[in-house]
C-alpha atoms as a PDB file:
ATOM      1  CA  UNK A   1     142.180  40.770  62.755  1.00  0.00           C
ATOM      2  CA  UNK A   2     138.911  40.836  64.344  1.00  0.00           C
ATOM      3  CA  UNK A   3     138.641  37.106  65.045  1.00  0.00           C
ATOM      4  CA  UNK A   4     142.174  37.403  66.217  1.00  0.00           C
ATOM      5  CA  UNK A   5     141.606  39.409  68.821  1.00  0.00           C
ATOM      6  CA  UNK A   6     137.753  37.667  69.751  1.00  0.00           C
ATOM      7  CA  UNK A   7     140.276  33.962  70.529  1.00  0.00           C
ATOM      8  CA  UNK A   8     142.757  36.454  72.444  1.00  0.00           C
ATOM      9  CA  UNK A   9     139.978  37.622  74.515  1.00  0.00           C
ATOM     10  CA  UNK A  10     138.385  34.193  75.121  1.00  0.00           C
ATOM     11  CA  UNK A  11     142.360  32.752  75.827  1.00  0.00           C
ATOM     12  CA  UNK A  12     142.895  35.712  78.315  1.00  0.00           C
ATOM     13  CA  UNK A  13     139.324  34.950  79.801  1.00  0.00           C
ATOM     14  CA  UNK A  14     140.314  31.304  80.490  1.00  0.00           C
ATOM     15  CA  UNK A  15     143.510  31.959  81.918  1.00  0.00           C
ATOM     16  CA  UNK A  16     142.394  34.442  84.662  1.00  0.00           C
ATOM     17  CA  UNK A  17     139.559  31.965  85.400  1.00  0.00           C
ATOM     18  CA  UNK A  18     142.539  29.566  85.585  1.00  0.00           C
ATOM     19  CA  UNK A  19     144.042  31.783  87.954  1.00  0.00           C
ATOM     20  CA  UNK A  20     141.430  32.302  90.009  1.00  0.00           C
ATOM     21  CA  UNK A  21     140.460  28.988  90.642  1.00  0.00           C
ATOM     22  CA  UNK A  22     144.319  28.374  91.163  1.00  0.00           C
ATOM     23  CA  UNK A  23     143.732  30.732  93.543  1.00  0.00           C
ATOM     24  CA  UNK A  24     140.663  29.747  95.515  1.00  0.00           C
ATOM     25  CA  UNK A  25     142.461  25.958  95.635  1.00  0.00           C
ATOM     26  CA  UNK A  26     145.218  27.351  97.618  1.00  0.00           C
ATOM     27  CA  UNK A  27     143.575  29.184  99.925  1.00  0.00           C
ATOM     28  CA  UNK A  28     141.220  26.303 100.715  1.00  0.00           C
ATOM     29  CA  UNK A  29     144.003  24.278 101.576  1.00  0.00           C
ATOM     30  CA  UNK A  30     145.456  26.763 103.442  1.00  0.00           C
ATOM     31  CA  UNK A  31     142.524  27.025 105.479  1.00  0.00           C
ATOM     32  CA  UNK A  32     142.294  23.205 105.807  1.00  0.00           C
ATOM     33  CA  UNK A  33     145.953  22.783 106.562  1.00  0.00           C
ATOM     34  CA  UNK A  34     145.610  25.531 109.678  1.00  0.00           C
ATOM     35  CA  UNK A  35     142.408  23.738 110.646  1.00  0.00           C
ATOM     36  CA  UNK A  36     144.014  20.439 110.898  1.00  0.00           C
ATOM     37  CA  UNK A  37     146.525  21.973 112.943  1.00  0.00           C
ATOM     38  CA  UNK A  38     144.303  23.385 115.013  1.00  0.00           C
ATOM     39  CA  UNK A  39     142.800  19.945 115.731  1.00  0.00           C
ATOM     40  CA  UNK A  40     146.057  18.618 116.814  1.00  0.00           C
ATOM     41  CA  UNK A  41     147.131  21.335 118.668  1.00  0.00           C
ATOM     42  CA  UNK A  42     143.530  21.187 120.365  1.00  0.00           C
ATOM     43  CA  UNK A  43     143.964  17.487 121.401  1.00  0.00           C
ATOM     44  CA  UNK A  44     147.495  17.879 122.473  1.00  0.00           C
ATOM     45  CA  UNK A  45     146.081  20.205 124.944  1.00  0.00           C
ATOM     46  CA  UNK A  46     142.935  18.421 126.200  1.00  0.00           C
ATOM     47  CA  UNK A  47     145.358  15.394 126.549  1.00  0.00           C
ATOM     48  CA  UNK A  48     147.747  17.581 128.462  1.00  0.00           C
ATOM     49  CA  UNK A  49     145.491  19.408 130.380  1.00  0.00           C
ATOM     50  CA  UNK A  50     143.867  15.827 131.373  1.00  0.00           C
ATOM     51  CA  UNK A  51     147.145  14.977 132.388  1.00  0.00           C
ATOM     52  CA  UNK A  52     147.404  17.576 134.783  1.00  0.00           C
ATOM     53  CA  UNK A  53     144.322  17.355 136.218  1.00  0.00           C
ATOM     54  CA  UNK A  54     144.660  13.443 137.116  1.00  0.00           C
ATOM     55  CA  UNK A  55     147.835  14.199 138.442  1.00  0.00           C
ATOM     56  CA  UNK A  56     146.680  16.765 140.637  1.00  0.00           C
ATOM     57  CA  UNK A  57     143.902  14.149 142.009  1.00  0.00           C
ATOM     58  CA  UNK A  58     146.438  11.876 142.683  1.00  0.00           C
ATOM     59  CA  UNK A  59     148.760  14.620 144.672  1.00  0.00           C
END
Protein backbone atom coordinates (compact mmCIF):
# COMPACT_ATOMS: atom_id res chain seq x y z
CA UNK A 1 0.00 0.00 0.00
CA UNK A 2 2.67 2.33 0.83
CA UNK A 3 4.51 2.15 -2.50
CA UNK A 4 1.11 2.44 -4.02
CA UNK A 5 0.39 5.50 -2.92
CA UNK A 6 4.47 6.92 -3.21
CA UNK A 7 3.82 6.12 -7.64
CA UNK A 8 0.27 7.90 -7.10
CA UNK A 9 1.95 10.82 -5.68
CA UNK A 10 4.83 10.96 -8.19
CA UNK A 11 1.88 10.28 -11.23
CA UNK A 12 -0.23 13.19 -9.71
CA UNK A 13 3.09 15.29 -9.44
CA UNK A 14 3.78 14.81 -13.19
CA UNK A 15 0.48 15.51 -14.35
CA UNK A 16 0.02 18.96 -12.67
CA UNK A 17 3.55 19.76 -13.93
CA UNK A 18 1.98 18.61 -17.22
CA UNK A 19 -0.64 20.99 -16.68
CA UNK A 20 1.19 23.70 -15.88
CA UNK A 21 3.47 23.73 -18.55
CA UNK A 22 0.27 23.11 -20.77
CA UNK A 23 -0.56 26.05 -19.29
CA UNK A 24 2.36 28.44 -19.57
CA UNK A 25 2.46 27.18 -23.57
CA UNK A 26 -0.85 28.69 -24.11
CA UNK A 27 -0.50 31.70 -22.64
CA UNK A 28 2.79 32.34 -24.44
CA UNK A 29 1.14 31.96 -27.56
CA UNK A 30 -1.49 33.94 -26.61
CA UNK A 31 0.73 36.65 -25.89
CA UNK A 32 2.62 36.10 -29.19
CA UNK A 33 -0.52 35.78 -31.24
CA UNK A 34 -1.83 39.45 -29.76
CA UNK A 35 1.70 40.73 -30.36
CA UNK A 36 1.73 39.77 -33.91
CA UNK A 37 -1.43 41.43 -34.25
CA UNK A 38 -0.35 44.27 -32.83
CA UNK A 39 2.44 44.49 -35.43
CA UNK A 40 0.03 44.37 -38.21
CA UNK A 41 -2.37 46.49 -36.90
CA UNK A 42 0.68 48.95 -36.16
CA UNK A 43 1.84 48.92 -39.85
CA UNK A 44 -1.59 49.13 -41.26
CA UNK A 45 -1.69 52.36 -39.51
CA UNK A 46 1.75 53.90 -40.21
CA UNK A 47 0.93 52.89 -43.88
CA UNK A 48 -2.40 54.61 -43.57
CA UNK A 49 -1.46 57.42 -41.73
CA UNK A 50 1.47 57.89 -44.50
CA UNK A 51 -1.17 57.81 -46.85
CA UNK A 52 -2.86 60.62 -45.50
CA UNK A 53 -0.21 62.69 -44.94
CA UNK A 54 1.15 62.50 -48.73
CA UNK A 55 -2.16 63.13 -49.76
CA UNK A 56 -2.56 66.10 -47.82
CA UNK A 57 0.91 67.45 -49.42
CA UNK A 58 -0.39 66.90 -52.59
CA UNK A 59 -3.92 68.84 -51.80
Amino acid sequence: MNKFCKILIINSSLVSLLLIIAYISIIKSRIEYKNKNSDELNNMLDEFLTKQHVNSLYQ
